[in-house]
C-alpha atoms as a PDB file:
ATOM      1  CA  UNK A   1       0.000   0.000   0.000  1.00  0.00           C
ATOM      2  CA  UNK A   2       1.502   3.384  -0.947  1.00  0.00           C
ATOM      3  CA  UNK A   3       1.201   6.108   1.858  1.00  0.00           C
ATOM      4  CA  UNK A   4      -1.089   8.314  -1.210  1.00  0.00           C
ATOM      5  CA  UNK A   5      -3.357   5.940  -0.168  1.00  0.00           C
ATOM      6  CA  UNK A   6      -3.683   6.796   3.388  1.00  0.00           C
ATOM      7  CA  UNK A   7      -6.169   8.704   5.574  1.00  0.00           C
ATOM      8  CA  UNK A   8      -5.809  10.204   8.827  1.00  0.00           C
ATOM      9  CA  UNK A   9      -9.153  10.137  10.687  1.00  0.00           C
ATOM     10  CA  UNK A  10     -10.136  13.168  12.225  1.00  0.00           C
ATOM     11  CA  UNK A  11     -11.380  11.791  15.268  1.00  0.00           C
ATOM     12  CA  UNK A  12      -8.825   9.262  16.657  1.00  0.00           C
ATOM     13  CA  UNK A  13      -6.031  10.440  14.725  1.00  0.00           C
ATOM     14  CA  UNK A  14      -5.424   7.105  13.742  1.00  0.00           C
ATOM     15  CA  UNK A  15      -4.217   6.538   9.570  1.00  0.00           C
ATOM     16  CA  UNK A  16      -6.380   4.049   7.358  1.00  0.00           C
ATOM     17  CA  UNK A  17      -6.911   3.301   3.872  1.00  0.00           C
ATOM     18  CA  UNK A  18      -9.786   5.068   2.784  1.00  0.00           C
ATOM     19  CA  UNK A  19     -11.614   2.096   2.548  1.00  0.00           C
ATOM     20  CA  UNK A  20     -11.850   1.716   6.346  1.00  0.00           C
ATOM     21  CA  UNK A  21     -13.076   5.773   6.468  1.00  0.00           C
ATOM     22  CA  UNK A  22     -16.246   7.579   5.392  1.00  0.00           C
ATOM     23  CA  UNK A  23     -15.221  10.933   3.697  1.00  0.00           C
ATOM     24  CA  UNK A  24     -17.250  13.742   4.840  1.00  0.00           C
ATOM     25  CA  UNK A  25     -17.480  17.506   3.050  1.00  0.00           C
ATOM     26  CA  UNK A  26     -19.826  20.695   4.049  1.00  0.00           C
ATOM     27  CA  UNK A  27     -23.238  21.413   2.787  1.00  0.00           C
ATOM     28  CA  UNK A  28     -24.155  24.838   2.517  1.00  0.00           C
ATOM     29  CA  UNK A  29     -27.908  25.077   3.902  1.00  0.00           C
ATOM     30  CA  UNK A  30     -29.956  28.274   4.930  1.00  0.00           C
ATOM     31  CA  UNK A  31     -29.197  27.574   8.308  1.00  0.00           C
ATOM     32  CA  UNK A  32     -25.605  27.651   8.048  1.00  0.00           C
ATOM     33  CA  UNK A  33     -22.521  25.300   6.858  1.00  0.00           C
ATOM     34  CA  UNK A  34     -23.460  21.800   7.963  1.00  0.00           C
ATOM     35  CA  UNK A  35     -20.672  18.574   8.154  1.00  0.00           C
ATOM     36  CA  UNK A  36     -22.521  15.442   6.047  1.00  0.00           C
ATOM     37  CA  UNK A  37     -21.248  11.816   4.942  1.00  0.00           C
ATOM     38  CA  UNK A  38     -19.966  11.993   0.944  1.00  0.00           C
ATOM     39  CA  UNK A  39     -21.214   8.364   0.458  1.00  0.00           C
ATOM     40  CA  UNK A  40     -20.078   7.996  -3.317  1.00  0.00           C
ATOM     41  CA  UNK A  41     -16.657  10.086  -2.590  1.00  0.00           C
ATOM     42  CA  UNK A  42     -17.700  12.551  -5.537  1.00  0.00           C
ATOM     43  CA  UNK A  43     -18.915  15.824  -3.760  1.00  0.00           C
ATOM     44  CA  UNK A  44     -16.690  18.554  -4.148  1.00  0.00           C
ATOM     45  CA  UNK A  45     -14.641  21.114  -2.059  1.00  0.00           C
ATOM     46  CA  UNK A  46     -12.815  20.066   1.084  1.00  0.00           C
ATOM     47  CA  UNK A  47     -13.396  16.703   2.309  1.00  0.00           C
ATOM     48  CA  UNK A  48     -12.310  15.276   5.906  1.00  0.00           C
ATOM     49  CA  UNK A  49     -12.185  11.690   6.474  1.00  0.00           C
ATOM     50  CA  UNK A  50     -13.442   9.653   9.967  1.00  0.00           C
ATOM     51  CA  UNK A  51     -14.197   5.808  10.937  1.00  0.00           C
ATOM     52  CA  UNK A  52     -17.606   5.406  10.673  1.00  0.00           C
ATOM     53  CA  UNK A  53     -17.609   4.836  15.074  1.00  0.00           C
ATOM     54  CA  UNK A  54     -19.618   7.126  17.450  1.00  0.00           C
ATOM     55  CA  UNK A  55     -16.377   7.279  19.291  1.00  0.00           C
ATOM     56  CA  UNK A  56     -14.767   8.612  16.947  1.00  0.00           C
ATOM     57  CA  UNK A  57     -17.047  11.252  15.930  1.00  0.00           C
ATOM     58  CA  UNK A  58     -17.640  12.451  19.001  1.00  0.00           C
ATOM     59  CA  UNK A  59     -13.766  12.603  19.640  1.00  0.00           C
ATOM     60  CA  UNK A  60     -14.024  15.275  16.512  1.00  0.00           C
ATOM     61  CA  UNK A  61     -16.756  16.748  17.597  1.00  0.00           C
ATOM     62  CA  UNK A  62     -15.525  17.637  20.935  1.00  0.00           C
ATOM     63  CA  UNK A  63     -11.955  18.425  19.321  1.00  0.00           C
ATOM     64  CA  UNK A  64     -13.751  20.705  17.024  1.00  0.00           C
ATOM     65  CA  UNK A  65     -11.856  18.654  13.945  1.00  0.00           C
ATOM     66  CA  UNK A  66     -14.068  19.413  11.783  1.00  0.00           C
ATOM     67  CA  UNK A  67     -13.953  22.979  12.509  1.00  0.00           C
ATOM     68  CA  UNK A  68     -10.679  23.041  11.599  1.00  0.00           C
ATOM     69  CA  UNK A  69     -10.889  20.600   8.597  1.00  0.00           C
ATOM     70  CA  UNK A  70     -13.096  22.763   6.932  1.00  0.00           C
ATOM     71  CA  UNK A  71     -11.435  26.397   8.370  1.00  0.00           C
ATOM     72  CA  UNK A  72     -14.754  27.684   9.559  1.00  0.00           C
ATOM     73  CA  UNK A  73     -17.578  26.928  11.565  1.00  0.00           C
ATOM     74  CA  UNK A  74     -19.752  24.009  10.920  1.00  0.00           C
ATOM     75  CA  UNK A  75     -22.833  22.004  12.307  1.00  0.00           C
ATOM     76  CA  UNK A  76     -22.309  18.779  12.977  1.00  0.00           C
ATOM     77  CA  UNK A  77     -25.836  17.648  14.404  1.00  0.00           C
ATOM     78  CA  UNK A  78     -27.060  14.963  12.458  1.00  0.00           C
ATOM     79  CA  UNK A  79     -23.829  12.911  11.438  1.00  0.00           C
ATOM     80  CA  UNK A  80     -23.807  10.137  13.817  1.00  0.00           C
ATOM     81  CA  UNK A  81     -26.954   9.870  12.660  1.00  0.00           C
ATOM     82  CA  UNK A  82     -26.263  10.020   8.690  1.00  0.00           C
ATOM     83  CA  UNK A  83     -22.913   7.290   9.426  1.00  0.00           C
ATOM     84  CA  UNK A  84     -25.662   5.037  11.423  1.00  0.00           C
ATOM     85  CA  UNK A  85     -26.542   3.971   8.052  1.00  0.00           C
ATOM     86  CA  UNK A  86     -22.964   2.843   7.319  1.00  0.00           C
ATOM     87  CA  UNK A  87     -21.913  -0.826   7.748  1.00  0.00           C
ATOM     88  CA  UNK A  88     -19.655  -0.691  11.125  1.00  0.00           C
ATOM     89  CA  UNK A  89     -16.233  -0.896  10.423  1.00  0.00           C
ATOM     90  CA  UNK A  90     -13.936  -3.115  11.999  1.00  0.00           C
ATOM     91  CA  UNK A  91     -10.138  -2.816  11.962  1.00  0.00           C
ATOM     92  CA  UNK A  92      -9.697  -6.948  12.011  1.00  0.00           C
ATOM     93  CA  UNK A  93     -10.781  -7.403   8.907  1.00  0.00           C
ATOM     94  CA  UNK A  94      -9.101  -4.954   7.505  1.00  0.00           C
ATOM     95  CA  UNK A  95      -5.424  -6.454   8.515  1.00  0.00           C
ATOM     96  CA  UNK A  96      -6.976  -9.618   7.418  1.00  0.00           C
ATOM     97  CA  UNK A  97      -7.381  -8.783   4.274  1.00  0.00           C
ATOM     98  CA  UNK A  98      -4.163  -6.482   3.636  1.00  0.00           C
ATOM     99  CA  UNK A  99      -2.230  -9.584   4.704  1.00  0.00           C
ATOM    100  CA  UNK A 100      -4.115 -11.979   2.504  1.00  0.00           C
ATOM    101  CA  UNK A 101      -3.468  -9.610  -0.845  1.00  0.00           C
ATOM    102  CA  UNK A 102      -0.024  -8.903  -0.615  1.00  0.00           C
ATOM    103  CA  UNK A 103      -0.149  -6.595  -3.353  1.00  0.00           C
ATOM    104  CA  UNK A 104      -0.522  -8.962  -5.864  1.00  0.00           C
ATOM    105  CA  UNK A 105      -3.020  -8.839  -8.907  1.00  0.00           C
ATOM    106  CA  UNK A 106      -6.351 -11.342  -8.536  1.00  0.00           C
ATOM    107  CA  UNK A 107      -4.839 -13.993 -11.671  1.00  0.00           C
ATOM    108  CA  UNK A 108      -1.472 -14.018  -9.445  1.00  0.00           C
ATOM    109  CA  UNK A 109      -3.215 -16.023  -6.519  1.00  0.00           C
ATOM    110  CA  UNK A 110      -5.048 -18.202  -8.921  1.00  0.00           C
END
């Protein structure tokens, strides 16, 4: 895995591929600048990324990460709901499955 490929979630601090983290970008609403989940990675401007955990999203929250992700005040109420939706993530199977590739293309295991 190449480090270009790495995320560092804005909660724990911790770095994942973005597979293992939910990218999240601002919404400008009539109430203000509101955080929400970018499920399909394609909506644009600045993006933060964050495990898809209530612990770690309230770890932002109370950091005020996203505040500073974004350089300017943002609502956050409603995103643990919004990743609630998400599959949980687990880290397990995620060094499961790194160690099982080893890089290699699909025909090379074959």
């Amino acid at each position: 895995m190449s480090t270009a490929s790495l995320r560092t979630c804005v909660g724990c601090r911790n770095v994942s591929s973005p597979g293992q983290l939910v990218r999240v970008t601002v919404e400008d609403t009539p109430h203000g600048p509101r955080v929400v989940v970018d499920h399909h990675r394609r909506l644009g401007g600045r993006g933060a990324w964050v495990h898809a955990t209530r612990e770690c999203v309230e770890q932002a929250i109370r950091r005020r990460a996203f505040h500073r992700s974004f350089r300017r005040p943002v609502a956050t109420d409603g995103l643990a709901e919004q990743l609630r939706v998400l599959p949980p993530v687990r880290e397990d199977e995620h060094k499961e499955s790194e160690s099982e590739d080893h890089g290699k293309p699909m025909s090379a295991g074959r």
